[in-house]
C-alpha atoms as a PDB file:
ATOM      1  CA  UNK A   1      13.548   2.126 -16.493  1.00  0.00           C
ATOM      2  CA  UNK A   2      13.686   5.230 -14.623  1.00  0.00           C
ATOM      3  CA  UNK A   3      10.262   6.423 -12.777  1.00  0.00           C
ATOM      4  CA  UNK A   4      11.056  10.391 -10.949  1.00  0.00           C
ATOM      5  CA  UNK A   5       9.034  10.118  -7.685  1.00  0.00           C
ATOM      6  CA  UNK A   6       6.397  13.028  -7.633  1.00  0.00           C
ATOM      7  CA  UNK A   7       7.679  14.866  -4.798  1.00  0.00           C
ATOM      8  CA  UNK A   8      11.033  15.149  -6.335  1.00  0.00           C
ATOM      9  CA  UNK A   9      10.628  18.008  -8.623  1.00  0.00           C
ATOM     10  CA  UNK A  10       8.890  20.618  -6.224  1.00  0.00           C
ATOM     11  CA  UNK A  11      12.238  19.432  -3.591  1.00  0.00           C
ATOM     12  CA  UNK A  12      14.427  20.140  -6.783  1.00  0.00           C
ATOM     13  CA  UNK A  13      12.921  24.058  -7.703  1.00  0.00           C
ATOM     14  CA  UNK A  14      13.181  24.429  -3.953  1.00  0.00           C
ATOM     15  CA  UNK A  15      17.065  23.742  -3.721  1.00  0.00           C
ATOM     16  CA  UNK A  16      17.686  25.597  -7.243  1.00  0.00           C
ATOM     17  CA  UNK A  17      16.100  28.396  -5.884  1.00  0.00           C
ATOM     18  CA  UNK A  18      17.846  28.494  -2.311  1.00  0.00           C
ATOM     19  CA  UNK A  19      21.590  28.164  -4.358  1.00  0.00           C
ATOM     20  CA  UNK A  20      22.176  24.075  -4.104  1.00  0.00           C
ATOM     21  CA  UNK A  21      22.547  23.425  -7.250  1.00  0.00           C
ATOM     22  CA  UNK A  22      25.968  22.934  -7.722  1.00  0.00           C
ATOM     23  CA  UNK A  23      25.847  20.746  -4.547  1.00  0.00           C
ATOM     24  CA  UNK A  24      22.745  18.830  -5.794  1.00  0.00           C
ATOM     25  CA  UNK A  25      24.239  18.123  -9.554  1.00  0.00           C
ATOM     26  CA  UNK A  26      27.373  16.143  -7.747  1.00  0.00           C
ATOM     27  CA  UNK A  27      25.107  14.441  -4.810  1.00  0.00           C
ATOM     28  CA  UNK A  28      23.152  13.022  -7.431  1.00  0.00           C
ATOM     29  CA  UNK A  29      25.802  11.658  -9.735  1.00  0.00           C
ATOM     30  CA  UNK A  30      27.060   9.792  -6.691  1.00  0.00           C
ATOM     31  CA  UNK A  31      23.530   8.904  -6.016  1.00  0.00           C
ATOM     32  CA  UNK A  32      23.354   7.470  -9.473  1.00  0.00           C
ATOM     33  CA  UNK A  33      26.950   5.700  -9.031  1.00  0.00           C
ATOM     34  CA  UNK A  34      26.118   4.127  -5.896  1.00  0.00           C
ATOM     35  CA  UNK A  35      22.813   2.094  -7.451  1.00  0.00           C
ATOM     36  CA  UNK A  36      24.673   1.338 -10.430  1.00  0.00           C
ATOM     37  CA  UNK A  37      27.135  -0.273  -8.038  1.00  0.00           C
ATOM     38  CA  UNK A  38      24.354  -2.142  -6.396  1.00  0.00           C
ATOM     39  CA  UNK A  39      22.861  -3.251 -10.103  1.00  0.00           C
ATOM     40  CA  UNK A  40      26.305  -4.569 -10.966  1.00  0.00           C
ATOM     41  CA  UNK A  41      26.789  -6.489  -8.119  1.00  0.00           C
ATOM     42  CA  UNK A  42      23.022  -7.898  -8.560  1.00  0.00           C
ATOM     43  CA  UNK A  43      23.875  -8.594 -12.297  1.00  0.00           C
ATOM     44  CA  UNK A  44      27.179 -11.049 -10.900  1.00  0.00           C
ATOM     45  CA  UNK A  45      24.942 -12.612  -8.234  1.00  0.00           C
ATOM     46  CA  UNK A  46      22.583 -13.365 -11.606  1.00  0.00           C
ATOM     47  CA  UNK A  47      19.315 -10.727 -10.849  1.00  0.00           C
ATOM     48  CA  UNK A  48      17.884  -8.695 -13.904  1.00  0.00           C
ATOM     49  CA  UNK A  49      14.883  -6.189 -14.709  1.00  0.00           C
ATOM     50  CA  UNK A  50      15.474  -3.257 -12.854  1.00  0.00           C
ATOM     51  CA  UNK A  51      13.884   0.331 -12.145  1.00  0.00           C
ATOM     52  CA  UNK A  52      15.354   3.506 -10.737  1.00  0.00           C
ATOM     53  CA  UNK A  53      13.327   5.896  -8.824  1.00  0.00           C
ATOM     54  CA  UNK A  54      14.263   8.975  -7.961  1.00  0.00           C
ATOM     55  CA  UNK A  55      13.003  10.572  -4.780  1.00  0.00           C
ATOM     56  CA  UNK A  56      13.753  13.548  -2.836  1.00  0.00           C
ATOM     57  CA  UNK A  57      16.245  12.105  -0.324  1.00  0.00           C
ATOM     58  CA  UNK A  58      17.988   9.901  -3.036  1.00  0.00           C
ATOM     59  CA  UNK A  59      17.435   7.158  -5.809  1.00  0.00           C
ATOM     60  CA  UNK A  60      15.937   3.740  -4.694  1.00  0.00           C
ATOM     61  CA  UNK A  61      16.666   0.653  -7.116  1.00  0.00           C
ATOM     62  CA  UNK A  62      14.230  -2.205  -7.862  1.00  0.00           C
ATOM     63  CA  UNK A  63      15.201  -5.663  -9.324  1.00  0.00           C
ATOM     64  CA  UNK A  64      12.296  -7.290 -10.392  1.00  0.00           C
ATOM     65  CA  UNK A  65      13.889 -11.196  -8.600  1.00  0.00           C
ATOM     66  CA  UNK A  66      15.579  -9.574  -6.185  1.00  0.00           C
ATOM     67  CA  UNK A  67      13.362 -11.897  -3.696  1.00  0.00           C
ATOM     68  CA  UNK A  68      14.716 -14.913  -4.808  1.00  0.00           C
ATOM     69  CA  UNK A  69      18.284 -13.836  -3.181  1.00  0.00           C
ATOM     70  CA  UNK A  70      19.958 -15.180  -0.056  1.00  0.00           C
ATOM     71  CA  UNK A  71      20.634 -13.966   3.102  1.00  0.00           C
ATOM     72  CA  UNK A  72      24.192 -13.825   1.569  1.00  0.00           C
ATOM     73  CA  UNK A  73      23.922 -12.482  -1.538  1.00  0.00           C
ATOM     74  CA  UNK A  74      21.316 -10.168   0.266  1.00  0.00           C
ATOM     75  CA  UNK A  75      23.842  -8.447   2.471  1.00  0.00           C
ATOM     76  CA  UNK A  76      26.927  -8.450  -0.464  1.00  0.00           C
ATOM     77  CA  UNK A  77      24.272  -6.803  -2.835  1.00  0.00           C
ATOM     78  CA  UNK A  78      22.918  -4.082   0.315  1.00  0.00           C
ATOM     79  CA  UNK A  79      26.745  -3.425   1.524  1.00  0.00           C
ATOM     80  CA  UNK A  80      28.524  -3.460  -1.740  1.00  0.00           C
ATOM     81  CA  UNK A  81      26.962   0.637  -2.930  1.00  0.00           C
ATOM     82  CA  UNK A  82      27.561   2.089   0.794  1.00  0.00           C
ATOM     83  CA  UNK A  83      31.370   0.681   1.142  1.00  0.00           C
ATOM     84  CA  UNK A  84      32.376   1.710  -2.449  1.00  0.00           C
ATOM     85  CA  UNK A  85      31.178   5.434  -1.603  1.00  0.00           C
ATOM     86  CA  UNK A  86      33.494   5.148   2.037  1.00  0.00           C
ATOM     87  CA  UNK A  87      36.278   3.568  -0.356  1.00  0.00           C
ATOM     88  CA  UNK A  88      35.930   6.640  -2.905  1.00  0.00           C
ATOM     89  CA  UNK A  89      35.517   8.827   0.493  1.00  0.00           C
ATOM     90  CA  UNK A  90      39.153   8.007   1.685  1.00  0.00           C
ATOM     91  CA  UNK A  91      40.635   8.052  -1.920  1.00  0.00           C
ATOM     92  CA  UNK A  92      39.153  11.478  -2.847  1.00  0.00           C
ATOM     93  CA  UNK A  93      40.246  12.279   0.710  1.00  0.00           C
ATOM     94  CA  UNK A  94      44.059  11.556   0.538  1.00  0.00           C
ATOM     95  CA  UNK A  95      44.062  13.233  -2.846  1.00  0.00           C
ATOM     96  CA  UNK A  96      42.585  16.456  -1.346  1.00  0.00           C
ATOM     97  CA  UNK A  97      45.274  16.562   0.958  1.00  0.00           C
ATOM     98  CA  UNK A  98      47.832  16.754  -1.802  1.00  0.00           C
ATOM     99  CA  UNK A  99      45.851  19.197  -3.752  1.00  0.00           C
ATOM    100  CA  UNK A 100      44.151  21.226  -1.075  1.00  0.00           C
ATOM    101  CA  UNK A 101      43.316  23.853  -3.699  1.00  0.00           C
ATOM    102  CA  UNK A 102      41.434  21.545  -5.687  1.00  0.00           C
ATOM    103  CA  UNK A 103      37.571  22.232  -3.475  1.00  0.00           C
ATOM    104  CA  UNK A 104      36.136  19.481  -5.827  1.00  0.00           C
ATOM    105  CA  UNK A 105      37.930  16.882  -4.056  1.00  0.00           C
ATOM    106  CA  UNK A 106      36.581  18.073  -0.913  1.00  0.00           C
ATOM    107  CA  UNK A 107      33.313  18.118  -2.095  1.00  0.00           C
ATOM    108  CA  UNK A 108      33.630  14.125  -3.569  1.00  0.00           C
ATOM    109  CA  UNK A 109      35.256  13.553  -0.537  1.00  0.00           C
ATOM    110  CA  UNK A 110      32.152  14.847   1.939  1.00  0.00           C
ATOM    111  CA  UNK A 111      29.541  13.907  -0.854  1.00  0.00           C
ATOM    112  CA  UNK A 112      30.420  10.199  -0.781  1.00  0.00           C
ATOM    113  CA  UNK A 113      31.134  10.084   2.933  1.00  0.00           C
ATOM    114  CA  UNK A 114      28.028  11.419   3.719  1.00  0.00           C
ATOM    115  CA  UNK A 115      26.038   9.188   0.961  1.00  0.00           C
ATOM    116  CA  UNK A 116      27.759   6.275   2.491  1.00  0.00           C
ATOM    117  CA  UNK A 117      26.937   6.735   5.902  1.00  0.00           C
ATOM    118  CA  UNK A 118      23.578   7.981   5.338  1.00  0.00           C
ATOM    119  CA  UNK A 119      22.554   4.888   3.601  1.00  0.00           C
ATOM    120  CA  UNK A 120      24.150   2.660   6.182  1.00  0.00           C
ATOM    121  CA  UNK A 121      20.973   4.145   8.648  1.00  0.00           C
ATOM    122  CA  UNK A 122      19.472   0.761   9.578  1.00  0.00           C
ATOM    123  CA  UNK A 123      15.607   2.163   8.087  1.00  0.00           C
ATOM    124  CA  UNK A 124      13.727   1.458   5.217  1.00  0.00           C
ATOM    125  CA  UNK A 125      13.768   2.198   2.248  1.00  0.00           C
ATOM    126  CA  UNK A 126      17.352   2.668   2.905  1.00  0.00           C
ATOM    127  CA  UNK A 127      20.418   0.007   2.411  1.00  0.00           C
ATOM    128  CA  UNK A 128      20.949  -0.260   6.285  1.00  0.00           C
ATOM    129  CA  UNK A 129      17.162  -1.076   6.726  1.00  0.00           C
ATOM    130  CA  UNK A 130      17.537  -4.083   4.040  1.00  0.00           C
ATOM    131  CA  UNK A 131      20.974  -5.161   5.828  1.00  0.00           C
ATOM    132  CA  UNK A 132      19.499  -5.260   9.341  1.00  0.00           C
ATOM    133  CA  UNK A 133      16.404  -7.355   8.320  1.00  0.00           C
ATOM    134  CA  UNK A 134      19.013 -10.084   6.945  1.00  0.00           C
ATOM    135  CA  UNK A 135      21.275  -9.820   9.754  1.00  0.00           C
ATOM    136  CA  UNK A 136      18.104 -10.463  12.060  1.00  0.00           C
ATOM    137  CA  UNK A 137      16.875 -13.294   9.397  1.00  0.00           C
ATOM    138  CA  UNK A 138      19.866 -15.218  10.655  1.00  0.00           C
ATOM    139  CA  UNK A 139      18.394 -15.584  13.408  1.00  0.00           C
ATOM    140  CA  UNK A 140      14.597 -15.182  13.016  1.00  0.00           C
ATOM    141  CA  UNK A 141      12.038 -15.838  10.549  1.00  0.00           C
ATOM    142  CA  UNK A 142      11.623 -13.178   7.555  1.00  0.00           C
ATOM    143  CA  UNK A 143       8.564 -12.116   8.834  1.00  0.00           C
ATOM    144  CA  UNK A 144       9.717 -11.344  12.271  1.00  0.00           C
ATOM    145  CA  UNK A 145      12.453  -9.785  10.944  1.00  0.00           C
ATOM    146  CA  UNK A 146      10.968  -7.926   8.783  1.00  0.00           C
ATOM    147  CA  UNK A 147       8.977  -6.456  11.380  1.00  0.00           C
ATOM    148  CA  UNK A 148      11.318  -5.745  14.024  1.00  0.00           C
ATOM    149  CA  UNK A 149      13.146  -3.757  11.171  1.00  0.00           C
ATOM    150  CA  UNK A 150      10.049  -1.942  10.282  1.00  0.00           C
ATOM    151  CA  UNK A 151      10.089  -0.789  14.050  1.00  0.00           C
ATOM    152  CA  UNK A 152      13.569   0.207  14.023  1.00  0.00           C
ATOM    153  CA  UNK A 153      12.422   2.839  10.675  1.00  0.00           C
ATOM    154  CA  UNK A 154       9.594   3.997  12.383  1.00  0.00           C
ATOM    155  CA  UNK A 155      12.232   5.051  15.441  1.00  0.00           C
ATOM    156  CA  UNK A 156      14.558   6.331  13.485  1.00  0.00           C
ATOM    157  CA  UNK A 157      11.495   8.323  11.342  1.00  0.00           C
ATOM    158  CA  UNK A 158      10.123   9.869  14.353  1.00  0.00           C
ATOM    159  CA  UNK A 159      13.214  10.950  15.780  1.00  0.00           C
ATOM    160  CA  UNK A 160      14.424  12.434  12.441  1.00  0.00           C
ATOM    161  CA  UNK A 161      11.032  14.072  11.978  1.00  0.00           C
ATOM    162  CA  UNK A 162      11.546  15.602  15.744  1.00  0.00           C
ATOM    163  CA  UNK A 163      14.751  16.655  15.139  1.00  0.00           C
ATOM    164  CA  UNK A 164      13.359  18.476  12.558  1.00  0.00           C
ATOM    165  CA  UNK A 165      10.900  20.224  14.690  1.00  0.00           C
ATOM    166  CA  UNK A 166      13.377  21.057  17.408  1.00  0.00           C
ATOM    167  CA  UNK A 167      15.575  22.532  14.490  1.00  0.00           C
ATOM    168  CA  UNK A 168      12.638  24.844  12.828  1.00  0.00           C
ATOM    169  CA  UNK A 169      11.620  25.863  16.516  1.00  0.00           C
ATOM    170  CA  UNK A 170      15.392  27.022  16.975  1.00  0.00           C
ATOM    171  CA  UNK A 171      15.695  29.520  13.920  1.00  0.00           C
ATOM    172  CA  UNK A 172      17.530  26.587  11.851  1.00  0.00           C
ATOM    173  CA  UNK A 173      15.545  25.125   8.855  1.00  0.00           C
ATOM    174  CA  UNK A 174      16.602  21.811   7.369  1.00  0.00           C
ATOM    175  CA  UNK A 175      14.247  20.409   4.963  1.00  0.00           C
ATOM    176  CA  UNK A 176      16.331  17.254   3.812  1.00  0.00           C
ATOM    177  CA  UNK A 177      16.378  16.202   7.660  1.00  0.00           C
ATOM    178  CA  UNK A 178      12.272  16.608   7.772  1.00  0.00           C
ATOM    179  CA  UNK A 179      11.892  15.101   4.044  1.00  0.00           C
ATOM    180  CA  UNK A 180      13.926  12.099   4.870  1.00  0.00           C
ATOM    181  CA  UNK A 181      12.285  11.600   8.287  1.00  0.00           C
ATOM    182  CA  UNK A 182       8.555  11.547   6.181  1.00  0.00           C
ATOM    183  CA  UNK A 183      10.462   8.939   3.648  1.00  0.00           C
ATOM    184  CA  UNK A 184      11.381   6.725   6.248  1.00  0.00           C
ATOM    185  CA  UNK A 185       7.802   6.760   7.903  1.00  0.00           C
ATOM    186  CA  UNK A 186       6.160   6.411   4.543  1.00  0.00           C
ATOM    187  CA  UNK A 187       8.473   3.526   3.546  1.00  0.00           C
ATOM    188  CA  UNK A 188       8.334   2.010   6.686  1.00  0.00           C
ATOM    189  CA  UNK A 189       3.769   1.729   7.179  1.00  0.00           C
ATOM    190  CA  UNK A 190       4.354   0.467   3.328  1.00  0.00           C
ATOM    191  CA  UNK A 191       6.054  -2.372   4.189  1.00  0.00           C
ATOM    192  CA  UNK A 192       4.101  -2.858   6.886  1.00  0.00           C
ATOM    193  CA  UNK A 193       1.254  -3.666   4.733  1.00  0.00           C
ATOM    194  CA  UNK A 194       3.407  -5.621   2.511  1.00  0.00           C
ATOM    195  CA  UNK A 195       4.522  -7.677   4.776  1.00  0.00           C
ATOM    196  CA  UNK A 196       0.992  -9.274   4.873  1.00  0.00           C
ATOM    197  CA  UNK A 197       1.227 -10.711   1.260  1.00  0.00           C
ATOM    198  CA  UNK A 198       4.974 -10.992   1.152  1.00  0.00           C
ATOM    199  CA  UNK A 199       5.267 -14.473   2.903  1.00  0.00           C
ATOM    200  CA  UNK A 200       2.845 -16.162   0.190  1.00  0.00           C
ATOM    201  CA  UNK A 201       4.176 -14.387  -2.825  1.00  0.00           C
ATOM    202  CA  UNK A 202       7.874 -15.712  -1.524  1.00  0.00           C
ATOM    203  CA  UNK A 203       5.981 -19.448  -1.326  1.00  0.00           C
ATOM    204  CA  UNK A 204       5.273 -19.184  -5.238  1.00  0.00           C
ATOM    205  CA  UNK A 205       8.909 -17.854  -6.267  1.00  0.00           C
ATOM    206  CA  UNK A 206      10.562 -20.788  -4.531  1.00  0.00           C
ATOM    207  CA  UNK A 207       9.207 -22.952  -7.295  1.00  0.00           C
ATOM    208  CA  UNK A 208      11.268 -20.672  -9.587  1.00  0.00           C
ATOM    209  CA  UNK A 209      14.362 -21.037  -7.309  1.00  0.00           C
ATOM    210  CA  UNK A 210      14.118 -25.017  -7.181  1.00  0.00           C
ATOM    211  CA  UNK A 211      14.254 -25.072 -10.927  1.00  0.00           C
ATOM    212  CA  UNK A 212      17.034 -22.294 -11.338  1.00  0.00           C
ATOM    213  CA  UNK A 213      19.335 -23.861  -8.726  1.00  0.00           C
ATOM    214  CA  UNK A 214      18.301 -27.355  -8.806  1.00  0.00           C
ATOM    215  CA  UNK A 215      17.885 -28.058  -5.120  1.00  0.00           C
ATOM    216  CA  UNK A 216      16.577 -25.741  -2.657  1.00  0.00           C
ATOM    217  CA  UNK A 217      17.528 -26.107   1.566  1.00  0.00           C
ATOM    218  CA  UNK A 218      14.177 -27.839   3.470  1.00  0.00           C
ATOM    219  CA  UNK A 219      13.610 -26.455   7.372  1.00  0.00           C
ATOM    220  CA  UNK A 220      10.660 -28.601   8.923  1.00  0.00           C
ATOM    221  CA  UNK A 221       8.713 -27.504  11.947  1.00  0.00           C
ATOM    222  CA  UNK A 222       6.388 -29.567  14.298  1.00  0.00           C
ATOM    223  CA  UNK A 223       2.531 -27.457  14.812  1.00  0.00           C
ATOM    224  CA  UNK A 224      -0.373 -28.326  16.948  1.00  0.00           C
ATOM    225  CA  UNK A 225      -3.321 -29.318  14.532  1.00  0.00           C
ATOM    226  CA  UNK A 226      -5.381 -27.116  16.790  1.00  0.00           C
ATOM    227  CA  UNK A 227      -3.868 -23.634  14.837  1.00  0.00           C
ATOM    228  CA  UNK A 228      -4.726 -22.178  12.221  1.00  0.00           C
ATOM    229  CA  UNK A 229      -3.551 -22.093   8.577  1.00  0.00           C
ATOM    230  CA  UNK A 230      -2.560 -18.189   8.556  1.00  0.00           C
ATOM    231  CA  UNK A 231      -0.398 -18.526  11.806  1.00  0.00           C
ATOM    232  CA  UNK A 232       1.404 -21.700   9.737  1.00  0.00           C
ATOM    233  CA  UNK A 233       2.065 -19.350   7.564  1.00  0.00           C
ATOM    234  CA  UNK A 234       3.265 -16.444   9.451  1.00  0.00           C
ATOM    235  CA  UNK A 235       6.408 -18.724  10.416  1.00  0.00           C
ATOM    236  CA  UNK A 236       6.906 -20.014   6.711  1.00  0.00           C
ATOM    237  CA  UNK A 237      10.916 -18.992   6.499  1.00  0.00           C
ATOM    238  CA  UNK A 238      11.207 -16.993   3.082  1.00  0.00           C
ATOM    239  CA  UNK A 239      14.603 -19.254   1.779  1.00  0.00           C
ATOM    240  CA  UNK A 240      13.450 -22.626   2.699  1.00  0.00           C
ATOM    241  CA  UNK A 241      10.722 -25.273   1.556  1.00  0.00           C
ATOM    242  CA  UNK A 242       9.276 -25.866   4.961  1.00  0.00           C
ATOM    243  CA  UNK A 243       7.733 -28.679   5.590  1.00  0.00           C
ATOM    244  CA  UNK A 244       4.813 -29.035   8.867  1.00  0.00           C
ATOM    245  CA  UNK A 245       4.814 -31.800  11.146  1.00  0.00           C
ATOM    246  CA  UNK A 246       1.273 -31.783  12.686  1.00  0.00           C
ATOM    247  CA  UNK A 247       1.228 -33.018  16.624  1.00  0.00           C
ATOM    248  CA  UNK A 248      -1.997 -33.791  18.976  1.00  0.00           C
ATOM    249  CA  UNK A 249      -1.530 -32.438  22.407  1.00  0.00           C
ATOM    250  CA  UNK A 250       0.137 -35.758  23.282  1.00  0.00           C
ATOM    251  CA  UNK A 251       2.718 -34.781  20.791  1.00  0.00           C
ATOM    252  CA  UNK A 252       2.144 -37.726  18.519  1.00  0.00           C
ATOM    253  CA  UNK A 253       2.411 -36.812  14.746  1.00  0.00           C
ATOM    254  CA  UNK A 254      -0.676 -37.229  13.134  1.00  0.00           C
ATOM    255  CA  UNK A 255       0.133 -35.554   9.739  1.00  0.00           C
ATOM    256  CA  UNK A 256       2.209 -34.291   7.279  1.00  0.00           C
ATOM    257  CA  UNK A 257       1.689 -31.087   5.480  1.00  0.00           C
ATOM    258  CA  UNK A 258       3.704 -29.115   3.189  1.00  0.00           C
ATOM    259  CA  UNK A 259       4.164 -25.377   2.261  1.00  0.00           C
ATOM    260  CA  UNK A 260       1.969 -25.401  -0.910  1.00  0.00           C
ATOM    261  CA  UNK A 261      -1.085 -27.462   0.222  1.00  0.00           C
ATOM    262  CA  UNK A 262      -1.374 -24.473   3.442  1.00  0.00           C
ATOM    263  CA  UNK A 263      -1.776 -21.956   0.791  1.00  0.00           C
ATOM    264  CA  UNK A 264      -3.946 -24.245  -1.220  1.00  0.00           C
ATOM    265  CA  UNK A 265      -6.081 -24.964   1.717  1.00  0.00           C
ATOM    266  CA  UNK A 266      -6.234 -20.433   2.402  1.00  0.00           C
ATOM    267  CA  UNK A 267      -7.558 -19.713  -1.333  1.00  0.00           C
ATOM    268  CA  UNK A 268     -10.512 -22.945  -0.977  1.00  0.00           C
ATOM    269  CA  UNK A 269     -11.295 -23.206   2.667  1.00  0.00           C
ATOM    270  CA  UNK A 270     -10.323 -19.684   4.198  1.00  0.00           C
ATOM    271  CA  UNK A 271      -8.180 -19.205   7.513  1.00  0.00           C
ATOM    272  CA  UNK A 272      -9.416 -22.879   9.252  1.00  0.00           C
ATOM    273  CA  UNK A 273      -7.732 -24.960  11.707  1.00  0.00           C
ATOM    274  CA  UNK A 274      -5.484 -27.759  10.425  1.00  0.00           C
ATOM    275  CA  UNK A 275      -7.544 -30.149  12.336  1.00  0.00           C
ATOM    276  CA  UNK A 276     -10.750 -28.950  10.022  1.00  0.00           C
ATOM    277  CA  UNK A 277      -8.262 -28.799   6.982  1.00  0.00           C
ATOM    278  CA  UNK A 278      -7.419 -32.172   7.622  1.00  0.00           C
ATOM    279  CA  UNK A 279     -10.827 -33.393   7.910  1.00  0.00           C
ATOM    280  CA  UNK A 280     -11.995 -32.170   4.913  1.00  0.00           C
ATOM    281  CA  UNK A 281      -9.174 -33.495   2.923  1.00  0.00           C
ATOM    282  CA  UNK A 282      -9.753 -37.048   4.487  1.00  0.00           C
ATOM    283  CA  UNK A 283     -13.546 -36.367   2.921  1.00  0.00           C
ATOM    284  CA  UNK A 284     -12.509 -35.373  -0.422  1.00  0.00           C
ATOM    285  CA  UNK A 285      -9.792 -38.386  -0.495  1.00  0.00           C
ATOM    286  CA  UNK A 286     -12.958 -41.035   0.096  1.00  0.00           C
END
C-alpha cells in the first residue's frame, strides 16, 4: 500500500516549477530502491504487511511486525537500504570516471551518495534515528533509548531548522534543508507520545513471538514493593519476558510478579503501588 503524505504534492509543484524535475524523477527512484531494499531484507528476516509513504524529504516504509524484531535483525534491516545506496555510490562512481561524458552517472553517483548519507543522520523518522536507538538498546532499556534518541532528533531538528534561517537571512533559500528540519521535529514529538503506549503494546506482541519462535530470552529484575505499577513498567525491556522480584526495604523477597499480571493490575486497579496490588490480590485469592 502506498499512502502520498499531504505535504508532498504542494513540495512537488514547487520543485517542477523552480526546474528540479529532472533531479527529482531520479532522487525518487533511488528513494523507491532504497525501501524496497529495506522490504527485502525484512521479507528474509520473515516481516510482512507493509506501507509506503511518501513525504516531502523522502519515502518512509512501515511493516506492520516490524516490532517483533531484534536488536539484530533491527540494525541489518535499518543499515542494509543506506549501505546499498554507498555501494551503488562507488560503482556508479568508478564507471563515471571511465565515461566522464556520460552526466547520468554523475548524477546516480551524487544521488545515491547523498541518499545514503542523508539517511544515516542519527534522527527520526530517518534510518540513522532507528539504528542509534538499537545501538543504545544494547545497553539500555527500549524506553530509555528510545528517548535519548528522540533528543538526539530534536537536536539535529533545531539545528537543521536554524541553519535554515541563517541560510534565508543570507540571500540563499533552501527549502529541503527547512522541510527536513520540520520532519525531523514532527517525527521526533510523535514518538514522543508514542513512546507512552509503546512499552505495553510490545508486552502483548511477545505472546506472538513466544509462539512464532518457540522460546523467548527472560531478564528478571528485583523492585521495592513500595513503587508503583507504571514505573515497573517503564523498565519492562521490549525483547525479553521480564520477570519482577519484589523486595521490602530489608531486601527480602516477598513476591513474585510477572510482566502480564502488571498490566493486568493497570487496566483493573489503575497506577497503585505493588504493595496495594499485592494486597488486593491476597483478598481476592481468600
Amino acid at each position: 500500500m502506498i499512502k502520498i503524505n499531504k505535504y508532498f504534492i504542494p513540495y512537488l509543484l514547487i520543485l517542477f516549477y523552480i526546474g528540479y524535475e529532472k533531479k527529482f524523477i531520479i532522487s525518487l527512484i533511488i528513494v523507491f530502491l532504497h525501501e524496497g531494499i529495506h522490504y527485502i531484507v525484512a521479507r528474509y528476516f520473515g516481516f510482512s504487511g507493509f506501507q509506503i509513504e511518501i513525504l516531502p524529504v523522502g519515502t518512509v516504509l512501515k511493516l506492520r511486525d516490524i516490532e517483533e524484531a531484534s536488536i539484530k535483525e533491527n540494525l541489518i534491516i535499518s543499515l542494509s537500504a543506506p549501505l546499498t545506496n554507498l555501494i551503488l555510490a562507488a560503482i556508479f562512481y568508478v564507471i563515471f570516471k571511465f565515461k566522464p561524458s556520460m552526466n547520468i552517472y554523475l548524477l546516480l553517483y551524487e544521488y545515491n551518495l547523498i541518499i545514503g548519507l542523508f539517511n544515516l543522520i542519527p534522527a527520526y523518522p530517518l534510518d540513522g534515528g532507528r539504528i542509534i536507538r538499537d545501538l543504545l538498546n544494547c545497553k539500555y532499556i527500549y524506553k530509555r533509548a528510545n528517548l535519548i534518541t528522540i533528543y538526539i532528533s530534536l537536536l539535529i531538528g533545531i539545528l537543521l531548522i536554524l541553519t535554515y534561517l541563517f541560510l534565508f537571512f543570507g540571500g540563499k533559500i533552501n527549502i529541503s534543508i527547512g522541510l527536513i528540519g520540520l520532519f525531523i521535529i514532527i517525527s521526533s514529538i510523535k514518538e514522543r507520545e508514542r513512546i507512552t503506549y509503546i512499552i505495553m503494546g510490545d508486552i502483548i506482541k511477545k505472546k506472538n513471538i513466544f509462539l512464532k519462535r518457540g522460546y523467548i530470552e527472560n531478564r528478571s529484575i528485583s523492585v521495592n514493593y513500595k513503587i508503583t505499577l507504571v514505573s515497573i513498567l517503564s523498565i519492562v525491556e521490549k525483547n525479553k519476558y521480564n520477570i519482577f522480584y519484589v523486595l521490602d526495604d530489608e531486601m527480602k523477597v516477598i513476591d513474585l510478579i510477572f510482566e502480564q499480571e502488571i498490566i493486568e493490575g493497570l487496566k483493573l486497579y489503575g497506577n497503585i503501588t505493588i504493595r496495594e496490588f499485592m494486597d488486593i490480590e491476597d483478598r481476592n485469592y481468600r
